[in-house]
PDB file of N, CA and C in Angstrom:
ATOM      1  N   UNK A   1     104.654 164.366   3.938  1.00  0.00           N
ATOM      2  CA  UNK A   1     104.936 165.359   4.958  1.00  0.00           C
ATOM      3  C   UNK A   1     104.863 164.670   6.316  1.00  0.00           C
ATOM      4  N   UNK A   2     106.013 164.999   7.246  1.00  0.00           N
ATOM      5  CA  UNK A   2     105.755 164.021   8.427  1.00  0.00           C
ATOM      6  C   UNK A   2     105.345 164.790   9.222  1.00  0.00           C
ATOM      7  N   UNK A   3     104.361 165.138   9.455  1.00  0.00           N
ATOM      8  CA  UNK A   3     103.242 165.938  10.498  1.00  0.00           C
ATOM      9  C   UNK A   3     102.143 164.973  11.445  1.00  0.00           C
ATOM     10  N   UNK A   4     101.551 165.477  12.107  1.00  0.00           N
ATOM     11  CA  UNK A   4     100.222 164.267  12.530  1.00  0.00           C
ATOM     12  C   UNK A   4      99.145 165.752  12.690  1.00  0.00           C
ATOM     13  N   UNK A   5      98.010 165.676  11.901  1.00  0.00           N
ATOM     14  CA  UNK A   5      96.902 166.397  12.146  1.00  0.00           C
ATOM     15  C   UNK A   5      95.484 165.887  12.883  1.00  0.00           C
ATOM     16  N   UNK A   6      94.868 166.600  14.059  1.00  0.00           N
ATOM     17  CA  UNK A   6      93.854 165.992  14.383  1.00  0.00           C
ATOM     18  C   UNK A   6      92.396 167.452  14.382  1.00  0.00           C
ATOM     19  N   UNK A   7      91.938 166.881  13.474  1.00  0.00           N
ATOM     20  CA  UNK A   7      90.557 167.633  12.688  1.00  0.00           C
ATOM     21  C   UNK A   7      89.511 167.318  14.254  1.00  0.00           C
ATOM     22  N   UNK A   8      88.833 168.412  14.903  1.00  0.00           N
ATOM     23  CA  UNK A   8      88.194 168.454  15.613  1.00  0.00           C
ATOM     24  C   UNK A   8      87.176 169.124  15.224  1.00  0.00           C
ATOM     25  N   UNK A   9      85.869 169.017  14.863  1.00  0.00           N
ATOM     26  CA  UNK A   9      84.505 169.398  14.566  1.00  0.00           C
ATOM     27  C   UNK A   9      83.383 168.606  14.111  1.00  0.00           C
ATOM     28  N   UNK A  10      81.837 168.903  14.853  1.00  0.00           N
ATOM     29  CA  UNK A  10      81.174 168.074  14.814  1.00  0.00           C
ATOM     30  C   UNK A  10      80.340 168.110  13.566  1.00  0.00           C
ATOM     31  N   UNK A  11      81.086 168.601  12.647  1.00  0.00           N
ATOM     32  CA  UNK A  11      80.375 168.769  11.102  1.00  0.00           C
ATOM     33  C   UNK A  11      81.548 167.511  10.276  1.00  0.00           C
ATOM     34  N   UNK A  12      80.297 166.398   9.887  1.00  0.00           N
ATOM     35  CA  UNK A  12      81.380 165.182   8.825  1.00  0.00           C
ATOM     36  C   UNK A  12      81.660 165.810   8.020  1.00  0.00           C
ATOM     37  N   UNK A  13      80.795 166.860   7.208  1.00  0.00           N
ATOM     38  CA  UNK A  13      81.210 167.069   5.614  1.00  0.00           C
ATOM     39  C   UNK A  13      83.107 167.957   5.871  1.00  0.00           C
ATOM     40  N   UNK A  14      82.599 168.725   6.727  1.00  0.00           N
ATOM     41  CA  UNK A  14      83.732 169.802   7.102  1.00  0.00           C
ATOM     42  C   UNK A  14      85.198 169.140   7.143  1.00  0.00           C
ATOM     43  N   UNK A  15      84.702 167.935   8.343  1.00  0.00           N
ATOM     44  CA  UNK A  15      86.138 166.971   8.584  1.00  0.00           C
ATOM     45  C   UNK A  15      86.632 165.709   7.160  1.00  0.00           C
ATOM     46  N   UNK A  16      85.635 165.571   6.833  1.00  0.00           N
ATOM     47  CA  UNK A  16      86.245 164.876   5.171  1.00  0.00           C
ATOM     48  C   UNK A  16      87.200 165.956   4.240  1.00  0.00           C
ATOM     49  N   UNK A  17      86.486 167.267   4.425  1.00  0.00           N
ATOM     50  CA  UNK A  17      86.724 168.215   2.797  1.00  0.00           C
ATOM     51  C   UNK A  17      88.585 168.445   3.623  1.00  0.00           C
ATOM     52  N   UNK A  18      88.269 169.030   5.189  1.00  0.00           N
ATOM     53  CA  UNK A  18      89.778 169.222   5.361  1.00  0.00           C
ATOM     54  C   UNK A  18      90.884 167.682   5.428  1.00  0.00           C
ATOM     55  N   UNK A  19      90.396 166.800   5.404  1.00  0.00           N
ATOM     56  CA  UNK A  19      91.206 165.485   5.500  1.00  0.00           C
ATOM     57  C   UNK A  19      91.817 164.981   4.240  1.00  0.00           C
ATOM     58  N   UNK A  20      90.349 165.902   3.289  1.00  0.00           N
ATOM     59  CA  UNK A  20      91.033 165.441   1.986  1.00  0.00           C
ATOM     60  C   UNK A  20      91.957 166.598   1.172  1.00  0.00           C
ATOM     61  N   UNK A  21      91.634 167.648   1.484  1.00  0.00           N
ATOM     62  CA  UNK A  21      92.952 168.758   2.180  1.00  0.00           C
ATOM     63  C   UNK A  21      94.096 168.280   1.768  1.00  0.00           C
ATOM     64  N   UNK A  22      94.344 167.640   3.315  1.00  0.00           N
ATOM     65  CA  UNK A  22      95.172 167.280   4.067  1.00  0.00           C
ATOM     66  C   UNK A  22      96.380 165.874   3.569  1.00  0.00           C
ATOM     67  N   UNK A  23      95.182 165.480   3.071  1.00  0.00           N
ATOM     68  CA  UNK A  23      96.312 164.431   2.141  1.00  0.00           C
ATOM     69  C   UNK A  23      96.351 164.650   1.065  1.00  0.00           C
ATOM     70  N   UNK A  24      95.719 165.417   0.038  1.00  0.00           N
ATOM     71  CA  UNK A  24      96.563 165.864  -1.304  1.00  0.00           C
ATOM     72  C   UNK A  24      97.809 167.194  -0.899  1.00  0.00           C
ATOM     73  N   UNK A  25      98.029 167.344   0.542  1.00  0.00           N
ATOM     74  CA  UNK A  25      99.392 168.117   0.869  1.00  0.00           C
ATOM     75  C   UNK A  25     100.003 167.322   1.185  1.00  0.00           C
ATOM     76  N   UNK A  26      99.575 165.565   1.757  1.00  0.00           N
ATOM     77  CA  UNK A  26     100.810 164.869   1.677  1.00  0.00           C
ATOM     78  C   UNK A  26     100.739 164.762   3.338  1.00  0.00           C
ATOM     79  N   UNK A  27      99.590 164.984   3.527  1.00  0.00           N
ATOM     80  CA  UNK A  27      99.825 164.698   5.539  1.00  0.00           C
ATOM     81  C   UNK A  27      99.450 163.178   5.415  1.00  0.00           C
ATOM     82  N   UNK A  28      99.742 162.297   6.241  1.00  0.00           N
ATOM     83  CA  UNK A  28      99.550 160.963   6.358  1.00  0.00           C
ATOM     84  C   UNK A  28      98.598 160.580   7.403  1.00  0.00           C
ATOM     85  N   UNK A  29      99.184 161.368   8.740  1.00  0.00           N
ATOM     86  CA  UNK A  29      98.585 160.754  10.246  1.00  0.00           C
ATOM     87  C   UNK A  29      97.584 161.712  10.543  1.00  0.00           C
ATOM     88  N   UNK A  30      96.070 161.381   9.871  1.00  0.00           N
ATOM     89  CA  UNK A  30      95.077 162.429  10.100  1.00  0.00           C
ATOM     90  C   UNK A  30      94.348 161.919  11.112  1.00  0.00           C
ATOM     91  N   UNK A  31      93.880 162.296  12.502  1.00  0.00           N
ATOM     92  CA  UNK A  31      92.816 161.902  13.677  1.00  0.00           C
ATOM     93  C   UNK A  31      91.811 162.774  12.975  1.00  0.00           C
ATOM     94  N   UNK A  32      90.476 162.029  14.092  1.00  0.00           N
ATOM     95  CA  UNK A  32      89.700 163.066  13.622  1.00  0.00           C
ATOM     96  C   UNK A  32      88.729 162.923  15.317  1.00  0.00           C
ATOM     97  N   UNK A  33      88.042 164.102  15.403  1.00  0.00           N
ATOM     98  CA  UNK A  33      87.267 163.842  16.680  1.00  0.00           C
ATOM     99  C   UNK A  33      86.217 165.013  16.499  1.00  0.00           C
ATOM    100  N   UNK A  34      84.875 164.597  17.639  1.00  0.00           N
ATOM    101  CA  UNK A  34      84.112 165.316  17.098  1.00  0.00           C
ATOM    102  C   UNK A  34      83.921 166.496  17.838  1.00  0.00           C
ATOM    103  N   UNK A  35      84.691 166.442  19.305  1.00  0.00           N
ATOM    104  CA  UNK A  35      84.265 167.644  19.943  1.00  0.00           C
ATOM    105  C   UNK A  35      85.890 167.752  20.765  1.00  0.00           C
ATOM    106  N   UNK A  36      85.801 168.618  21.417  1.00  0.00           N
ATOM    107  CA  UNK A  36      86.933 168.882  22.214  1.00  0.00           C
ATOM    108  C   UNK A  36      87.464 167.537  23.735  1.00  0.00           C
ATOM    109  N   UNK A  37      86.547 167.722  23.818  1.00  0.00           N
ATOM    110  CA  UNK A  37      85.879 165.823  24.772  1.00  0.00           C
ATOM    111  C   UNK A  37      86.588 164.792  24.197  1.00  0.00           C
ATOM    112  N   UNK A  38      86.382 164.229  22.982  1.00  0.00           N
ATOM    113  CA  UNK A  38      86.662 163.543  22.252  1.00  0.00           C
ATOM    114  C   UNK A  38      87.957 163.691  21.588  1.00  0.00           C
ATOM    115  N   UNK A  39      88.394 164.648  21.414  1.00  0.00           N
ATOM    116  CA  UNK A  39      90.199 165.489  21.173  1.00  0.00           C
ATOM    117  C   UNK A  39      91.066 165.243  21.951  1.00  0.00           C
ATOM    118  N   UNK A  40      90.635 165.885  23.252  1.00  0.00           N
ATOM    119  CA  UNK A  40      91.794 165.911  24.408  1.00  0.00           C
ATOM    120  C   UNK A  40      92.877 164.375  24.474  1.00  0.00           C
ATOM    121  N   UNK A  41      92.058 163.261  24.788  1.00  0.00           N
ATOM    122  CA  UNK A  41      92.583 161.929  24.924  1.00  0.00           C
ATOM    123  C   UNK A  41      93.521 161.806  23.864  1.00  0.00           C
ATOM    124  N   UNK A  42      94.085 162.811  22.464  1.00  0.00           N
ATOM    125  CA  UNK A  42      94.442 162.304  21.050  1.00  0.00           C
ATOM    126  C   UNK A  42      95.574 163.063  21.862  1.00  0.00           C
ATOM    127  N   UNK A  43      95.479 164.594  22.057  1.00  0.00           N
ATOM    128  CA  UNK A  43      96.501 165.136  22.484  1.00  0.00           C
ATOM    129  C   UNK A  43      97.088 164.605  23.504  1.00  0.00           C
ATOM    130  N   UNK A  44      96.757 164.323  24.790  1.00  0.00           N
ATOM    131  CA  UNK A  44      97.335 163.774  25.628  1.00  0.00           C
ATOM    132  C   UNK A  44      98.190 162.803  25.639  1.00  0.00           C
ATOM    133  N   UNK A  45      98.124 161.821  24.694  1.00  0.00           N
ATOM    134  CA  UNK A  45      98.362 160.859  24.051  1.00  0.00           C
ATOM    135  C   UNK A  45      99.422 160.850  23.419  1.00  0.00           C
ATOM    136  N   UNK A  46      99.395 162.268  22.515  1.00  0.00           N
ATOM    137  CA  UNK A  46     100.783 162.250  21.402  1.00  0.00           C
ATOM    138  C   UNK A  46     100.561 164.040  22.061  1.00  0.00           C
ATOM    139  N   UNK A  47     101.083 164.727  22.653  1.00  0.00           N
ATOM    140  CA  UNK A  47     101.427 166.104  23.164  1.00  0.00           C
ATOM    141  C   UNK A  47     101.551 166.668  21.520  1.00  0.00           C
ATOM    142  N   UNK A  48     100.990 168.024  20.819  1.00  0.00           N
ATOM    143  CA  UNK A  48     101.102 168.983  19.743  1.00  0.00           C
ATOM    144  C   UNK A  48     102.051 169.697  20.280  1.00  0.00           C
ATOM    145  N   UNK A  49     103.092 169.709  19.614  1.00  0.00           N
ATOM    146  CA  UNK A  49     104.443 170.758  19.103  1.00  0.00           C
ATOM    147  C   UNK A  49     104.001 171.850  19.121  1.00  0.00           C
ATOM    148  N   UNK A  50     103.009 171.902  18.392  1.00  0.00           N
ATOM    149  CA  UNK A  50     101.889 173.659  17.708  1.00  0.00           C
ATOM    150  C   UNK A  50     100.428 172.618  17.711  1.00  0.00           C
ATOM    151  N   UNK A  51      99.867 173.933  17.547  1.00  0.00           N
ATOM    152  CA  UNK A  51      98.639 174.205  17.620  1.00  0.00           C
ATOM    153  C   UNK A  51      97.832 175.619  16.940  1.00  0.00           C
ATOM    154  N   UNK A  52      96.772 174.511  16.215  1.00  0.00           N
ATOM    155  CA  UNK A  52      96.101 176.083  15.314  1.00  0.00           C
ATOM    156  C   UNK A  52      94.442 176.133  15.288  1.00  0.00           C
ATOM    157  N   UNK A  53      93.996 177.086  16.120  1.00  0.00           N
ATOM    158  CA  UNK A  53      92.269 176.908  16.112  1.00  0.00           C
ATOM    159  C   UNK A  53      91.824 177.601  14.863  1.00  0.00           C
ATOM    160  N   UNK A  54      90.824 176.840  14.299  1.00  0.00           N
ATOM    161  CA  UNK A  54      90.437 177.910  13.483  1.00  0.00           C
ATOM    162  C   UNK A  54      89.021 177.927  13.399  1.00  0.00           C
ATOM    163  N   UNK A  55      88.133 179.072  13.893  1.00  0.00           N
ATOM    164  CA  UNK A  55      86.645 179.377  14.133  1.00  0.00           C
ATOM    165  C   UNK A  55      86.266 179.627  12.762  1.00  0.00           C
ATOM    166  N   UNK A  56      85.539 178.628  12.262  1.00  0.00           N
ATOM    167  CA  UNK A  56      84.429 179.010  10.746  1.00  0.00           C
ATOM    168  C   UNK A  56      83.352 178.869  11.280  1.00  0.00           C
TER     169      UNK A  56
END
């Protein structure tokens, strides 16, 4: 799938389980960061098409 996903949360287990998600759907270009601080520079970087928050 040619997408680029970047996993933002300061929980590891959380950002592994969705990464590994993420590539048995076949995503390739997974970032990962731990806070929004640490995010921004990814976006800025490569601008998101879309965007999806999701509060757990």
């Amino acid at each position: 799938m040619k997408c680029r996903v970047l996993i933002v949360d300061d929980n590891a287990p959380v950002k592994m389980l969705f990464r590994e998600l993420l590539l048995k759907e076949g995503v390739a270009s997974i970032s990962e960061a731990e806070n929004g601080v640490e995010g921004l520079p990814h976006l800025e970087a490569r601008p998101a098409k879309g965007a999806d928050t999701w509060d757990l």
